[in-house]
Protein backbone atom coordinates (compact mmCIF):
# COMPACT_ATOMS: atom_id res chain seq x y z
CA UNK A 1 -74.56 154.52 171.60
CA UNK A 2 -78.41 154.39 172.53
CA UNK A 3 -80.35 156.72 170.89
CA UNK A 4 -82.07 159.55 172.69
CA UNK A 5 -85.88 159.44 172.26
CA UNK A 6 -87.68 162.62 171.60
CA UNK A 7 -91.40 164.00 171.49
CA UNK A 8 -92.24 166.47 169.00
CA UNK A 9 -95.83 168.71 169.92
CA UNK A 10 -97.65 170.50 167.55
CA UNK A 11 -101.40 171.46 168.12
CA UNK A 12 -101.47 174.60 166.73
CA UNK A 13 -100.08 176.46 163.60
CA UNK A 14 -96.94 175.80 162.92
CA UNK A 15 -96.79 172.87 160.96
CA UNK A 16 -94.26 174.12 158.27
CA UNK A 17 -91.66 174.05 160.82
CA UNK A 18 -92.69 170.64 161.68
CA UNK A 19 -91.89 169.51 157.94
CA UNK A 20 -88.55 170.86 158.44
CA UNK A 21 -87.78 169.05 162.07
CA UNK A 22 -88.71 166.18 160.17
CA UNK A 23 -86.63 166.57 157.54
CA UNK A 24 -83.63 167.23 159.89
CA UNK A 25 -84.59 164.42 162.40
CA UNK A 26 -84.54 162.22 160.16
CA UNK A 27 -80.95 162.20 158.74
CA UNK A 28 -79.94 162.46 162.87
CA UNK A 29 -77.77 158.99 163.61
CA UNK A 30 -78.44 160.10 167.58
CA UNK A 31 -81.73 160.98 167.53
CA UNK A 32 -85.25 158.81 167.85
CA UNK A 33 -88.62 161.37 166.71
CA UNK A 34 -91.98 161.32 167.36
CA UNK A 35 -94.73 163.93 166.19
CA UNK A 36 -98.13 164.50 168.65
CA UNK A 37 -99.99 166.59 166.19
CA UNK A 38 -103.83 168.18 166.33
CA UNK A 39 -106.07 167.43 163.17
CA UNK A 40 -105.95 170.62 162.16
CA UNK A 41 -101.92 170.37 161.94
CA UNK A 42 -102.18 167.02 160.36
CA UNK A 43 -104.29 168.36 157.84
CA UNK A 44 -101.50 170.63 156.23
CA UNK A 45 -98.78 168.23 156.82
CA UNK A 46 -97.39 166.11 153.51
CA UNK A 47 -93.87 165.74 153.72
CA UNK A 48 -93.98 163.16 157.27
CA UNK A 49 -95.05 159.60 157.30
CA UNK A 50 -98.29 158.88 158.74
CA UNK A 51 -96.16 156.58 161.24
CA UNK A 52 -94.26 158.47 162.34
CA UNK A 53 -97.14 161.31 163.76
CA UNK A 54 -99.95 160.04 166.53
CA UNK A 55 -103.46 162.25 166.64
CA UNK A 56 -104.49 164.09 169.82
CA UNK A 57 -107.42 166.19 170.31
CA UNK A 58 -104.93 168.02 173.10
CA UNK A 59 -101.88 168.27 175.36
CA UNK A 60 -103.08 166.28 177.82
CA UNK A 61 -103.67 162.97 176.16
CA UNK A 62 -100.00 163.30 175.53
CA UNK A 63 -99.37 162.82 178.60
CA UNK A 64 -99.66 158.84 179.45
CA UNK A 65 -97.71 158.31 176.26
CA UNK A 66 -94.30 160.02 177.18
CA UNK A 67 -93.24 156.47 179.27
CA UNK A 68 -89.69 156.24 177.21
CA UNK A 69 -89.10 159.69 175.59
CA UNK A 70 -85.83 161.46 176.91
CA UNK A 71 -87.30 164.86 176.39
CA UNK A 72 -89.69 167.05 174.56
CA UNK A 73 -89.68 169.84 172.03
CA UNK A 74 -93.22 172.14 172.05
CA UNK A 75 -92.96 173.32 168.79
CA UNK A 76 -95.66 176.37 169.33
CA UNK A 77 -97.00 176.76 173.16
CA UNK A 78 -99.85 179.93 172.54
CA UNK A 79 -102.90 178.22 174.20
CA UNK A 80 -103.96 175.72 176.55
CA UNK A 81 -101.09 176.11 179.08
CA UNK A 82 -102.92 173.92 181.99
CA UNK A 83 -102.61 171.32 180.02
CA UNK A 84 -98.58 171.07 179.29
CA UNK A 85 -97.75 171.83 183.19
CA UNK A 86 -97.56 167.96 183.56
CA UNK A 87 -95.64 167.60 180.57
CA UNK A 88 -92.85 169.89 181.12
CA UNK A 89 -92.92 168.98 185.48
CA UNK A 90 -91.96 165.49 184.29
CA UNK A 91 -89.90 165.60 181.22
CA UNK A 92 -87.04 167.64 180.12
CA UNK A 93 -88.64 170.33 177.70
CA UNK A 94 -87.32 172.94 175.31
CA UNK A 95 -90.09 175.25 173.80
CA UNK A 96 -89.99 177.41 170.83
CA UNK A 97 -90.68 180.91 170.92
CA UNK A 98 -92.30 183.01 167.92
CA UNK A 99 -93.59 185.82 170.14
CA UNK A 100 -91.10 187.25 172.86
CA UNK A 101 -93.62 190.19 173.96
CA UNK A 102 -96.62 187.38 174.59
CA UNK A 103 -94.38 184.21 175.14
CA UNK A 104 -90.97 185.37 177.46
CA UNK A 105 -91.00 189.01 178.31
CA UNK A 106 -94.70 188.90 179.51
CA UNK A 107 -96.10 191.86 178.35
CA UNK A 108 -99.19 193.35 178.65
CA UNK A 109 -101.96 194.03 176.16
CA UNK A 110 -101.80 197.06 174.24
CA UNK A 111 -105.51 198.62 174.47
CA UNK A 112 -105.15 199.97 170.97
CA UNK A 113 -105.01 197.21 169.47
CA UNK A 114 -108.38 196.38 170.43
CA UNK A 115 -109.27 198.54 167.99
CA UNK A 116 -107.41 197.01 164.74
CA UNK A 117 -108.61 193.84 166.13
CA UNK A 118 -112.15 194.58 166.26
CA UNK A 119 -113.61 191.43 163.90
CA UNK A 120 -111.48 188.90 166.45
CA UNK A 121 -112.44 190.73 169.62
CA UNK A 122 -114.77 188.14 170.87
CA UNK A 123 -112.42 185.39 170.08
CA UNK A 124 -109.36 187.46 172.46
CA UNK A 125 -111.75 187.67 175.33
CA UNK A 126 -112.11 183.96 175.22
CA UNK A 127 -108.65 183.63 175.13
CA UNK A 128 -107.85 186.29 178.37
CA UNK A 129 -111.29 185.33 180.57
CA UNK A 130 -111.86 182.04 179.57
CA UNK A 131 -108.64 180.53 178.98
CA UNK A 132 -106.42 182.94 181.44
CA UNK A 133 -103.88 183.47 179.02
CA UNK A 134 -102.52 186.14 180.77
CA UNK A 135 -101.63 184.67 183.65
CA UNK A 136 -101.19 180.75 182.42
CA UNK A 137 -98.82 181.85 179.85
CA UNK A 138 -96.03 181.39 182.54
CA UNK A 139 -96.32 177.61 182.53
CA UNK A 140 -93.59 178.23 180.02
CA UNK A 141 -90.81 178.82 183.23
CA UNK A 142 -91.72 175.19 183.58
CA UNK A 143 -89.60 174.63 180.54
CA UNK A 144 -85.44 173.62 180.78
CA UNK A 145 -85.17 175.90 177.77
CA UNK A 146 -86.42 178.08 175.10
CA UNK A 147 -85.35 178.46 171.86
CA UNK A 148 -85.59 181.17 168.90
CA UNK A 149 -85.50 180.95 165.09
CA UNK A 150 -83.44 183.78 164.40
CA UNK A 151 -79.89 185.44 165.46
CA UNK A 152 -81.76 188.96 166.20
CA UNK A 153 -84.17 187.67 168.48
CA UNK A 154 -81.81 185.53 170.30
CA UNK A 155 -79.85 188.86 170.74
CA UNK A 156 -83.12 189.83 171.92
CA UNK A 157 -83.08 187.82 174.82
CA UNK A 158 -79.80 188.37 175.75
CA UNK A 159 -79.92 191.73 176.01
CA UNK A 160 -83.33 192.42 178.16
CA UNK A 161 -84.36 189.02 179.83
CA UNK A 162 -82.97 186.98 183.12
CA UNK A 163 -84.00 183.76 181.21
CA UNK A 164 -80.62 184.61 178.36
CA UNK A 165 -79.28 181.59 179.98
CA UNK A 166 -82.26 179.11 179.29
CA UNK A 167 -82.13 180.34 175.69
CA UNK A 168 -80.87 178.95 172.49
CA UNK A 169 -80.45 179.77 169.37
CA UNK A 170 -82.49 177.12 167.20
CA UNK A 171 -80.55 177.30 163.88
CA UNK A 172 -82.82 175.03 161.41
CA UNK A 173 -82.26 177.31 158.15
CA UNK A 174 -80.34 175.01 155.61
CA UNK A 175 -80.21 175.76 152.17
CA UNK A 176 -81.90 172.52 150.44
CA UNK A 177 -81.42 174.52 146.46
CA UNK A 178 -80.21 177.26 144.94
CA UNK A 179 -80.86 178.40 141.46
CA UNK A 180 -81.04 181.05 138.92
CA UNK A 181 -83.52 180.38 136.82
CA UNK A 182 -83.50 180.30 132.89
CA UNK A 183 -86.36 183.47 132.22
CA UNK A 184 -87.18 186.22 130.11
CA UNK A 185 -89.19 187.36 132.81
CA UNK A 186 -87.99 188.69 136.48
CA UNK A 187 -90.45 185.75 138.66
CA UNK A 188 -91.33 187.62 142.17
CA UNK A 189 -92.56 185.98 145.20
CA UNK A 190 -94.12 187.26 147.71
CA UNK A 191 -94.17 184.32 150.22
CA UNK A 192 -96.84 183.76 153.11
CA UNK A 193 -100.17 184.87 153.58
CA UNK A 194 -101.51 187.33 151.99
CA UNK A 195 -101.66 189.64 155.17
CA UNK A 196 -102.65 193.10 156.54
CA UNK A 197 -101.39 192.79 159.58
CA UNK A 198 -97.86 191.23 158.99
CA UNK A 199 -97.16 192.85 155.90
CA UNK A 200 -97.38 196.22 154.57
CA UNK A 201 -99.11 195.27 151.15
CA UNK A 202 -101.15 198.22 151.21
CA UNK A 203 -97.79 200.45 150.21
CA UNK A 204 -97.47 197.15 148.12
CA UNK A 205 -100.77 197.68 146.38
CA UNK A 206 -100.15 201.23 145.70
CA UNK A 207 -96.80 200.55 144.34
CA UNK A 208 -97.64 198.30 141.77
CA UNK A 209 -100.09 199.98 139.48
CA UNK A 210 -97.46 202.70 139.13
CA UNK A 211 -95.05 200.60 138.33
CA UNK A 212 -93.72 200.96 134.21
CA UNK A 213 -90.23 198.35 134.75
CA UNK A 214 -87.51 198.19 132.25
CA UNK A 215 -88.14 194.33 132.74
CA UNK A 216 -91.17 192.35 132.47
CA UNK A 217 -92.77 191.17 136.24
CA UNK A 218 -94.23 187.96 136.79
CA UNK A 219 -95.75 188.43 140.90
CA UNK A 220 -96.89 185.24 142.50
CA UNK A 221 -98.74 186.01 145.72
CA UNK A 222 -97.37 182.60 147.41
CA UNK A 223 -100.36 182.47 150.42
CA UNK A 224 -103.60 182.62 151.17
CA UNK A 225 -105.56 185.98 151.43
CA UNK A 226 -106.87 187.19 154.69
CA UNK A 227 -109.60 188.48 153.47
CA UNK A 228 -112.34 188.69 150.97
CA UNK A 229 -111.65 191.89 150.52
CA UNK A 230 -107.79 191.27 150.00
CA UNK A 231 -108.87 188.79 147.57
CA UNK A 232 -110.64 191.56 145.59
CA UNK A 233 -107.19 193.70 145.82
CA UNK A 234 -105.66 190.86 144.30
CA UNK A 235 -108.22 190.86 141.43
CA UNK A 236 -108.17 194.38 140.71
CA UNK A 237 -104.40 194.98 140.53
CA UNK A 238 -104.40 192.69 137.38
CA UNK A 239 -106.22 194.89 135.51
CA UNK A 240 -104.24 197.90 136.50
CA UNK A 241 -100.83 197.09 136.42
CA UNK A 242 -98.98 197.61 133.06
CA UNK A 243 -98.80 195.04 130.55
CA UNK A 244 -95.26 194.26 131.51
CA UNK A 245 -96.78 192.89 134.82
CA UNK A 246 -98.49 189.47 135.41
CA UNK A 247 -99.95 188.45 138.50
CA UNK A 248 -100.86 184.77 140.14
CA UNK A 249 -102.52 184.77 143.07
CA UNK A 250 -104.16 181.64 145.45
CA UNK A 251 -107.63 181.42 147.33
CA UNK A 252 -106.33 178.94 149.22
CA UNK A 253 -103.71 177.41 152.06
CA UNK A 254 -100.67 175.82 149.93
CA UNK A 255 -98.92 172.97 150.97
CA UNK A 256 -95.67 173.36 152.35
CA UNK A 257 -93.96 170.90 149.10
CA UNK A 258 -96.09 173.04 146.18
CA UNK A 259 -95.09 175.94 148.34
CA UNK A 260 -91.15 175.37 147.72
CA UNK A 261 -91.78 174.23 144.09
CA UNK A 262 -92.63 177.75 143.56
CA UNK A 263 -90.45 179.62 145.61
CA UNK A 264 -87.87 177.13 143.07
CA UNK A 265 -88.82 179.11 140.32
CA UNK A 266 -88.43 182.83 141.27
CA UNK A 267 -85.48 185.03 140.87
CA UNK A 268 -86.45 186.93 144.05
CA UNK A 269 -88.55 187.11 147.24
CA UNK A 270 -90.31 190.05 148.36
CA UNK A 271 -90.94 190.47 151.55
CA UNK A 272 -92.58 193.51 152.71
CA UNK A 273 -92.50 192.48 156.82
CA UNK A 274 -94.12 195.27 158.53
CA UNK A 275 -92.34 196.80 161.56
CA UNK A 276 -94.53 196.47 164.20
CA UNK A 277 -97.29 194.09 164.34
CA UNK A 278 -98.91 191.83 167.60
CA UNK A 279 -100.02 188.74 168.81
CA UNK A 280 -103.10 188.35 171.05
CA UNK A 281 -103.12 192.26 171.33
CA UNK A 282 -99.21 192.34 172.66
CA UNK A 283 -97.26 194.63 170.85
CA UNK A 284 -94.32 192.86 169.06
CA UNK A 285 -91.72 193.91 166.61
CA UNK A 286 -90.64 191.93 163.87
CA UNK A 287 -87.08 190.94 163.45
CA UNK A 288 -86.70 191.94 167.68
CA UNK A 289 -89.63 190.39 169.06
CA UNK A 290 -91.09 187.97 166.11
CA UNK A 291 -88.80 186.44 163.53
CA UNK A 292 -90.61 186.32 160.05
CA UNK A 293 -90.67 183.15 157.85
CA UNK A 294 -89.71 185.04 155.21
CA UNK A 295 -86.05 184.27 156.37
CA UNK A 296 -86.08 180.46 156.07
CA UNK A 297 -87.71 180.80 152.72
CA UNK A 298 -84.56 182.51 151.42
CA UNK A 299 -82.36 180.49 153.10
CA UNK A 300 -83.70 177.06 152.22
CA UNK A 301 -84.61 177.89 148.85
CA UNK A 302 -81.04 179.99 148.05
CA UNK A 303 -82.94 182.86 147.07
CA UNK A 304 -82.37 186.57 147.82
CA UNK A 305 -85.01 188.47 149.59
CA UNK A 306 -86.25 192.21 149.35
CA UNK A 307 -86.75 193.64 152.55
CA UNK A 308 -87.81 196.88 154.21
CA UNK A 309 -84.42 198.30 156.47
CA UNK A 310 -86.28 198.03 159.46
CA UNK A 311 -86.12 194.26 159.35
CA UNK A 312 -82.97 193.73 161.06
CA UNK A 313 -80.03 192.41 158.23
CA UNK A 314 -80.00 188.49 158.62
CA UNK A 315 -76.51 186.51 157.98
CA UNK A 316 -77.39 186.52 154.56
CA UNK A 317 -77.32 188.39 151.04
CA UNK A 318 -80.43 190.48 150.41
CA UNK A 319 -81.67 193.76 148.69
CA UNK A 320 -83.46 196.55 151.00
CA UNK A 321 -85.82 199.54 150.51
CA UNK A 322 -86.51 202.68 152.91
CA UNK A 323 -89.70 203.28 151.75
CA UNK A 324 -92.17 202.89 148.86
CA UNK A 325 -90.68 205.20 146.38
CA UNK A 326 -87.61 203.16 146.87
CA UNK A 327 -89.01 200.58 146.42
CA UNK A 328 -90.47 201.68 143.16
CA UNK A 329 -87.59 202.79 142.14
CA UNK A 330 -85.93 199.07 142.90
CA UNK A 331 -88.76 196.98 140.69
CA UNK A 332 -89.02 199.47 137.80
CA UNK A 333 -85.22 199.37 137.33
CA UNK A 334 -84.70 195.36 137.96
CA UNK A 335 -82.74 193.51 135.22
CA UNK A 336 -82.04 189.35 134.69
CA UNK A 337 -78.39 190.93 134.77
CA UNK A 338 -78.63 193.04 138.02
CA UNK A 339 -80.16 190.11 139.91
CA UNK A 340 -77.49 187.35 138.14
CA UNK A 341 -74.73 189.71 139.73
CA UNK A 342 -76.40 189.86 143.43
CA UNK A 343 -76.53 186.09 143.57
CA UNK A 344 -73.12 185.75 142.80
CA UNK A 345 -73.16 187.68 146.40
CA UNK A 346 -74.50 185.11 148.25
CA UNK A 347 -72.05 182.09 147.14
CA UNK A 348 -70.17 182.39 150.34
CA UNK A 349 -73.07 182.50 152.44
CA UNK A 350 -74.13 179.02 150.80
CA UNK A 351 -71.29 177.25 152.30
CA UNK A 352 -72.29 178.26 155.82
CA UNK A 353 -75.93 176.70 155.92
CA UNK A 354 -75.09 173.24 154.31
CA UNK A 355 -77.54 170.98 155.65
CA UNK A 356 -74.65 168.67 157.45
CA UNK A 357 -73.55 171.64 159.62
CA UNK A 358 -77.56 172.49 160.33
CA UNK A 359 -78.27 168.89 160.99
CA UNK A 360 -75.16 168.30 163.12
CA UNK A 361 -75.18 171.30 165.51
CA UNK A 362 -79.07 170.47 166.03
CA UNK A 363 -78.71 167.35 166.77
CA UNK A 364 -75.89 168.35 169.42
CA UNK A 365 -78.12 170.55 170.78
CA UNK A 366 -81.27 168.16 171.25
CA UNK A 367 -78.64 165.60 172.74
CA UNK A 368 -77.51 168.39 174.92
CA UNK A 369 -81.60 168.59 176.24
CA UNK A 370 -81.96 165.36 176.58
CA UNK A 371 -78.59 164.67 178.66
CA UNK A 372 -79.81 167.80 180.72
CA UNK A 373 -80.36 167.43 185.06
């Protein structure tokens, strides 16, 4: 059987999930790959081949190089929408969401958050009276389909939009490891950036410092801080935490390889996602609206997560706190014993993400877009 051939675009900021395409793509028996990537996406890329990516400055020198591909994925389609009209007019396209409010349902900007994003305000007015965001952003109709990372937005979809139909369910979780470590200390990751405004580390930061655990801590901050003044946070709590709590922390972006290394090492992931958040001043909720990446981090590294219970329950094993008390309550009582019972938990949910079954239904799926009238 000929092989279908299949552009991959990535020009903006998602170029984790681009790793992980590749990593599925290339076990596919069906599938031919190629990655159009910006500079700045190349830069943080080290698990694809330099020959298998091409450089572009932007979507439209993409264009005259499509002679020959069956179809083409847009891994993250935020800006520049002018400039993939061509592409998905004259090949079969599939675009992945990360932001329903902005991306799908087409909502409006919420004036208050004007205000929380004060220091980027110039930089959004670009983007709306410059660019025409608001009104460009429905190039995306262009598309034959969208898809979404996670079960609860794809439930989403179904349950408010027309477009239900054009959507799939992008299932690219597979758990690659799974371990308990060896430890005398409870290793805790908080994976991602270092953020304000998708996590609620300032309840985090409170929490800490109180903290007296039954167990001793080891937190690794697993991103890059937002902030100079986050970085300071980060300082400060190590010399008020108790001397049963450690702290590592980066200045830096970490590569998506040293990234998993560590995540390898912990016995849990915290992962304080805050409800409500937005993107280009559109409200969006995570878990409805947003899926957080805090999800394939447990899933590909086999790890259980802490979450708040507003983030909706994935198909997975995970702990959950209703609000910082409990959540002080959770970390001050954690044992190697407590945690060594949870996993055993999540064995059956191990069987269901094997990367054959993730590999296989994805590659249906892309054959399935590329087959498509």
């Amino acid at each position: 059987m000929e092989k279908k051939k299949i552009a991959f675009i990535e020009l903006e900021t998602h170029s984790a999930l681009l790793e992980q395409w590749y990593l599925l793509l290339k076990e596919m028996q069906s599938v031919d790959f190629f990655f159009f990537v910006s500079p700045k996406v190349k830069s943080k890329i080290t698990a694809i081949p330099k020959d298998c990516m091409t450089l572009v400055q932007n979507a439209k020198e993409i264009e005259s190089k499509l002679a020959g591909f069956d179809a083409v994925v847009v891994n993250t389609f935020h800006r520049h929408f002018e400039q993939y009209q061509t592409i998905l007019e004259q090949k079969k396209g599939l675009v992945v969401l990360h932001n329903l409010n902005f991306s799908l349902f087409f909502k409006s900007v919420n004036l208050q958050n004007i205000w929380t994003e004060k220091a980027r305000l110039t930089y959004f007015l670009k983007l709306y009276f410059a660019e025409k965001i608001r009104s460009r952003r429905k190039a995306i109709l262009k598309a034959v389909g969208f898809g979404v990372l996670s079960q609860s937005l794809f439930d989403e979809v179904n349950s408010r939009s027309s477009l239900a139909a054009k959507t799939k369910l992008i299932q690219m979780n597979y758990c690659q490891s799974h371990s308990f470590p060896a430890s005398e200390v409870i290793n805790i990751v908080m994976p991602g950036n270092v953020s304000g405004k998708r996590k609620d580390i300032k309840s985090l930061f409170e929490v800490l410092p109180k903290l007296n655990p039954q167990s001793k801590l080891h937190f690794t901050f697993l991103g890059k801080p937002e902030s100079d003044e986050v970085l300071k946070q980060l300082e400060d709590l190590k010399q008020s935490c108790s001397d049963k709590i450690t702290i590592t922390h980066y200045h830096r972006f970490i590569p998506w390889e040293e990234y998993s290394g560590e995540i390898a090492k912990s016995h849990l992931l915290l992962c304080p996602i805050k409800n409500e958040t937005s993107f280009y001043l559109v409200d969006e909720i995570y878990g409805k609206t947003k899926v957080s990446g805090s999800e394939a981090d447990c899933i590909y590294n086999g790890k259980i997560g802490l979450f708040p219970t507003s983030y909706p329950k994935m198909n997975w094993h995970n702990l959950y706190y209703e609000n910082a008390s409990d959540l002080e309550a959770i970390l001050n009582n954690l044992t190697l014993g407590q945690l060594s019972s949870e996993y055993e938990k999540l064995q059956p949910y191990l069987k269901q993400y094997t990367f054959e079954s993730v590999k296989t239904h994805l590659e249906n799926q892309l054959l399935a877009l590329a087959n498509s009238k």
